[in-house]
Each structure stands twice: as structure tokens, then as C-alpha cells.
Protein backbone atom coordinates (compact mmCIF):
# COMPACT_ATOMS: atom_id res chain seq x y z
CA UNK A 1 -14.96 -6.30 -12.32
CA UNK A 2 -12.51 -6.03 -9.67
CA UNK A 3 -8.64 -5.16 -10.46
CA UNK A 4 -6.09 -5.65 -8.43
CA UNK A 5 -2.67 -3.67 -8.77
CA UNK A 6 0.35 -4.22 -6.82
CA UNK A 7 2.67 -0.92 -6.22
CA UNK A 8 5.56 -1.07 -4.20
CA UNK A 9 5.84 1.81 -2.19
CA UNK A 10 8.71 3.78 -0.48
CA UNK A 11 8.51 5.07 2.53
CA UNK A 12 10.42 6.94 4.67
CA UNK A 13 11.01 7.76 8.18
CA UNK A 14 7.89 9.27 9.69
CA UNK A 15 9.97 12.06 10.57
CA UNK A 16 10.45 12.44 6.90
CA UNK A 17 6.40 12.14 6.60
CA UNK A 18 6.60 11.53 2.56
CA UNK A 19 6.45 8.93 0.17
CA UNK A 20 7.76 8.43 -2.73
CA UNK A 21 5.14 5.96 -5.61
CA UNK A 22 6.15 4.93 -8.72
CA UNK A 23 9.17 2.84 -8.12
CA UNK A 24 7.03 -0.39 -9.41
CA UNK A 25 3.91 -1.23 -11.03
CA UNK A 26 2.28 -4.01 -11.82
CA UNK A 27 -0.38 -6.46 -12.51
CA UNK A 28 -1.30 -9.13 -10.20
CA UNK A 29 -3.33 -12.02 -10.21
CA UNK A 30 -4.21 -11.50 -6.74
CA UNK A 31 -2.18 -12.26 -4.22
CA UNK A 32 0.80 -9.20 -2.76
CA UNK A 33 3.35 -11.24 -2.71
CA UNK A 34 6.54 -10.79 -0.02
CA UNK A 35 8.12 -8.03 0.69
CA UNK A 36 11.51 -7.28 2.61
CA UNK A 37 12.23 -4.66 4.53
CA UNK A 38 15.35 -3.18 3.80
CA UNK A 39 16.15 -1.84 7.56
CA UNK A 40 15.27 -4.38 10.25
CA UNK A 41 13.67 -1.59 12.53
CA UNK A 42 11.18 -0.84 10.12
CA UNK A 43 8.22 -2.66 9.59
CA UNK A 44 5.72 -4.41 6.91
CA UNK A 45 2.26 -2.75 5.73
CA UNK A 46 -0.30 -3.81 3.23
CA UNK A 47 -2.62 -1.40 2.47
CA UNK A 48 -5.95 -1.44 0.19
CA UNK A 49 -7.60 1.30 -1.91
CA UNK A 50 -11.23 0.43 -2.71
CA UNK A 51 -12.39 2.76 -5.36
CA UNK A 52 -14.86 4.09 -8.37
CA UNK A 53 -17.90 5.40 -8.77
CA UNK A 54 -20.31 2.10 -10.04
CA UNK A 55 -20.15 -0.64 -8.31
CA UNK A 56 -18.59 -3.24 -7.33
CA UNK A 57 -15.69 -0.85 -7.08
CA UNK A 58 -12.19 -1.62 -7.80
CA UNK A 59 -9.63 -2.21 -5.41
CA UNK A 60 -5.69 -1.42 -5.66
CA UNK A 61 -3.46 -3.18 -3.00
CA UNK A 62 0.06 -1.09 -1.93
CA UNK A 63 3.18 -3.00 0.28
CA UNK A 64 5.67 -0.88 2.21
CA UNK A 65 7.80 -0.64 5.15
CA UNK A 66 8.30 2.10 7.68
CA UNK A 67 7.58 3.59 10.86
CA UNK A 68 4.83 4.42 12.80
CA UNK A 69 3.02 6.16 10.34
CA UNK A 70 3.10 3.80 7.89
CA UNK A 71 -1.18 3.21 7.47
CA UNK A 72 -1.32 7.19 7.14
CA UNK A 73 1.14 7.70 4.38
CA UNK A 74 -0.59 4.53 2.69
CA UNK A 75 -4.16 6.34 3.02
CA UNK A 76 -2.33 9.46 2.11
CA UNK A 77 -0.98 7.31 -1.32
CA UNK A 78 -4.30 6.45 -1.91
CA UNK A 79 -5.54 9.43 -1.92
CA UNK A 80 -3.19 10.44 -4.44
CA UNK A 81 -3.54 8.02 -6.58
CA UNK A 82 -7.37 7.63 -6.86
CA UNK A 83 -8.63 11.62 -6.15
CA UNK A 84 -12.36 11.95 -5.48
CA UNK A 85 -13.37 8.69 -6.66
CA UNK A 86 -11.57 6.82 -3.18
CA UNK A 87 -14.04 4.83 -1.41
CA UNK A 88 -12.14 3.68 1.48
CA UNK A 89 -8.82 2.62 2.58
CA UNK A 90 -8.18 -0.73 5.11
CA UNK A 91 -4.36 -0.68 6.46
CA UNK A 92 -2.84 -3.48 8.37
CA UNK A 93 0.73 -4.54 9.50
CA UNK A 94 1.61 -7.41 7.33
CA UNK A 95 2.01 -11.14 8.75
CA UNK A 96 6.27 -11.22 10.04
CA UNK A 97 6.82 -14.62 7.93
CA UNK A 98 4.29 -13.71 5.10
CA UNK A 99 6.15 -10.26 4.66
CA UNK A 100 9.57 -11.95 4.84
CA UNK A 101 10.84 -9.94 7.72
């Protein structure tokens, strides 16, 4: 059975190269939902962690906004948050209207 969690993640300047989890968690039926950036030079990524070790393997979905190195910092944040039993990680800049930007 698949599950789906939403976690809103921080992150910073790529200068910076770090992000910060934790700052919400939740269940979600689904769908990511919008998300707005807070500075209008940054931009919208939706990131997906497919993990486990039986299949069909679960899959976590994480929303941010930052630079350039956005996708790496999200496969980084998976990596953190699923260890050795990551799968793979897709990364794309979200949709401008379905982001909210």
C-alpha cells in the first residue's frame, strides 16, 4: 500500500546549501497542495521519495522553494529521511499557478 506524506520543507539559499525538515508534517490524501514562496526570486519544487524494501514501495512527496539547487537538497532530504531503504528520487519545478507563485 502506497502512503503519501506531505512535508514542507525549508530551504535556503544554495549558498547556504542546507535544509532545514521538520517544520510540518502531515497526512495527505494525495494531492501536495499549493505552496507560496515567501521571496519572489525563489522558486517552487515538488519532489518525490519512492521507498522500502517489498514492493510496491511507498512514496513520500516534499514542497519547497529555493534556488538553483533546490532538486539536490530535496534528494539530499530524502536521503535523510528514508536511509538505505531510498529507491529513487524524481524532482521537478512545480507548475507557476499550481504552486501559487
Amino acid at each position: 500500500m502506497k502512503t503519501a506524506l506531505v512535508i514542507l520543507v525549508c530551504l535556503f539559499p544554495a549558498a547556504a546549501l542546507r535544509c532545514e525538515l521538520g517544520l510540518s508534517t502531515k497526512a495527505n490524501s494525495g494531492t501536495l497542495g499549493n505552496i507560496t514562496c515567501p521571496d519572489n526570486n525563489q522558486v517552487c519544487f515538488s519532489a518525490q521519495c519512492t521507498y522500502g524494501n517489498i514492493e510496491p514501495y511507498n512514496t513520500a512527496s516534499l514542497k519547497g522553494c529555493g534556488g538553483a539547487l533546490t532538486c539536490w537538497q530535496m534528494n539530499f532530504a530524502c536521503k535523510e529521511l528514508h536511509g538505505s531503504s531510498l529507491r529513487s528520487v524524481s524532482c521537478k519545478e512545480c507548475d507557476t499557478d499550481y504552486c501559487n507563485l
